[in-house]
Protein backbone atom coordinates (compact mmCIF):
# COMPACT_ATOMS: atom_id res chain seq x y z
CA UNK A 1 -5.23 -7.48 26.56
CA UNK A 2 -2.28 -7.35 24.26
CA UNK A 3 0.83 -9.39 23.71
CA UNK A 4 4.12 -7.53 25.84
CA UNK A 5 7.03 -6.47 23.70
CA UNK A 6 8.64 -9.63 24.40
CA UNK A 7 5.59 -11.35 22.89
CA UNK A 8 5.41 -9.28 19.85
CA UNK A 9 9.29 -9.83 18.97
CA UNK A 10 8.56 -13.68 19.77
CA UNK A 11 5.52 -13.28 17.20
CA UNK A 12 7.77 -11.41 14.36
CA UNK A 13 10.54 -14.24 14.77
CA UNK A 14 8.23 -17.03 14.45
CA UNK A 15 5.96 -15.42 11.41
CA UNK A 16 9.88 -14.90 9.57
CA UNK A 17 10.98 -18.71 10.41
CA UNK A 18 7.25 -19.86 9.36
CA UNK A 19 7.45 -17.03 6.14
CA UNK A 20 11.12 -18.40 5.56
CA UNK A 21 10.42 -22.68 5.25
CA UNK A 22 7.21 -22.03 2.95
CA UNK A 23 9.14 -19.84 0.85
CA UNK A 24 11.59 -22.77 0.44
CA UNK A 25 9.08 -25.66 0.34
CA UNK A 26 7.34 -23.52 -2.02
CA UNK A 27 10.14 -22.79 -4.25
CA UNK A 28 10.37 -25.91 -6.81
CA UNK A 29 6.44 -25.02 -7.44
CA UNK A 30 7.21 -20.77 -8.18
CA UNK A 31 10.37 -22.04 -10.12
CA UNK A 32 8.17 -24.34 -12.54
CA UNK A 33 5.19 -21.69 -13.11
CA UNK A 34 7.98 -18.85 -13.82
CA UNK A 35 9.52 -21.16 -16.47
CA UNK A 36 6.21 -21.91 -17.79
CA UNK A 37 5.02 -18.00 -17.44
CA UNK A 38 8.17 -17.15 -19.91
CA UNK A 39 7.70 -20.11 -22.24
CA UNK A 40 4.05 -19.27 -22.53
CA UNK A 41 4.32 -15.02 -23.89
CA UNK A 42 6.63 -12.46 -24.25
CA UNK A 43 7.37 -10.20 -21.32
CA UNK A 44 8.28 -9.85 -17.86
CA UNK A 45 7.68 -12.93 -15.68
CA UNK A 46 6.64 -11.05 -12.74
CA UNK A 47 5.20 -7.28 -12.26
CA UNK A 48 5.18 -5.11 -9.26
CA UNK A 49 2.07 -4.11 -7.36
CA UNK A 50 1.40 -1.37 -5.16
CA UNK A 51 -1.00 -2.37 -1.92
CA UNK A 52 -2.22 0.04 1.01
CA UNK A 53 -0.58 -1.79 4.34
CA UNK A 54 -1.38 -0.57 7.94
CA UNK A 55 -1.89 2.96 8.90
CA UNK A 56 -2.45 3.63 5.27
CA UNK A 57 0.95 3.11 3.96
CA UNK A 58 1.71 1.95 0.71
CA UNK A 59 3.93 -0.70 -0.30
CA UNK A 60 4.86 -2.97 -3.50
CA UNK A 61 4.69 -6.47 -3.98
CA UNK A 62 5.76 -9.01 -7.02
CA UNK A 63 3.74 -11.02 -8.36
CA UNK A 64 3.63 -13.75 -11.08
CA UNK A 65 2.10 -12.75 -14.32
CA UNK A 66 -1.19 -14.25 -14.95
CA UNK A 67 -2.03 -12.91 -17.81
CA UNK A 68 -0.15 -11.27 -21.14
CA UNK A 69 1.88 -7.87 -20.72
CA UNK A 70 -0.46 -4.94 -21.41
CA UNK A 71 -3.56 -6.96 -21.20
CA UNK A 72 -6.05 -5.37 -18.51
CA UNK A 73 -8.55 -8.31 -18.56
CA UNK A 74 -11.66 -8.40 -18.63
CA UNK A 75 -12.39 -4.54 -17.28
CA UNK A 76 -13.12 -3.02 -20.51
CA UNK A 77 -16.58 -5.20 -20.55
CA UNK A 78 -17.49 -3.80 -17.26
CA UNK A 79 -18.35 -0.80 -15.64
CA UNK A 80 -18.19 0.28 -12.35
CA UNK A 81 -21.07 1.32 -10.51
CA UNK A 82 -20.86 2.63 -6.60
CA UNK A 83 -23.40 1.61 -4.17
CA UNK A 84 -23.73 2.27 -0.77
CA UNK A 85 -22.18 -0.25 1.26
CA UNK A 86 -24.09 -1.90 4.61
CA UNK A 87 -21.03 -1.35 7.37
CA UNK A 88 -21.01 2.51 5.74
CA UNK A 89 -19.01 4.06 2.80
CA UNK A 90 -19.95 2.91 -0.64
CA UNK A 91 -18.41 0.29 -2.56
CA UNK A 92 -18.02 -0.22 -6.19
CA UNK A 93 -19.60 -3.16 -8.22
CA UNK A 94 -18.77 -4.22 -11.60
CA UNK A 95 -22.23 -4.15 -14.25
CA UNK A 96 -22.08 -5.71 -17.84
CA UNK A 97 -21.54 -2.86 -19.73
């Protein structure tokens, strides 16, 4: 049992209005960490992101930078390691390398 097509556009409009006054209340808080992010390092303040959405379709995203341009983190101590996974498929873990 599934919402009608009147239901669904209901849905969309609400998750935009609800999207839409977080975004705003939100805004004062993104505006302060960007300032900081730039004050902090050289280098953009956000970076884009590609993520796999529904039926496999890729899209980008910005984020804020957490960390310094160029840096990759922690990664190059680890290794990656696959392992079967319980609900099928395998799944990579990270080892101390």
């Amino acid at each position: 049992m599934g919402l009608s097509r009147g239901g669904h556009v209901l849905k969309r409009g609400i998750d935009i209005v609800v999207a839409g006054v977080m975004l705003v209340a939100c805004l004062p808080l993104l505006v302060i960490c960007a300032v900081l992010i730039k004050l902090d390092s050289r280098g953009p303040i956000l970076f884009r992101q590609a993520r796999m959405g529904r039926d496999a379709k890729v899209f980008s995203l910005l984020k804020l930078r957490t960390m310094r341009a160029g840096e990759d983190g922690p990664r190059s101590h680890f290794r990656t390691r696959s392992t079967n996974h319980p609900r099928g498929g395998s799944a990579a873990t990270l080892e101390a390398g």
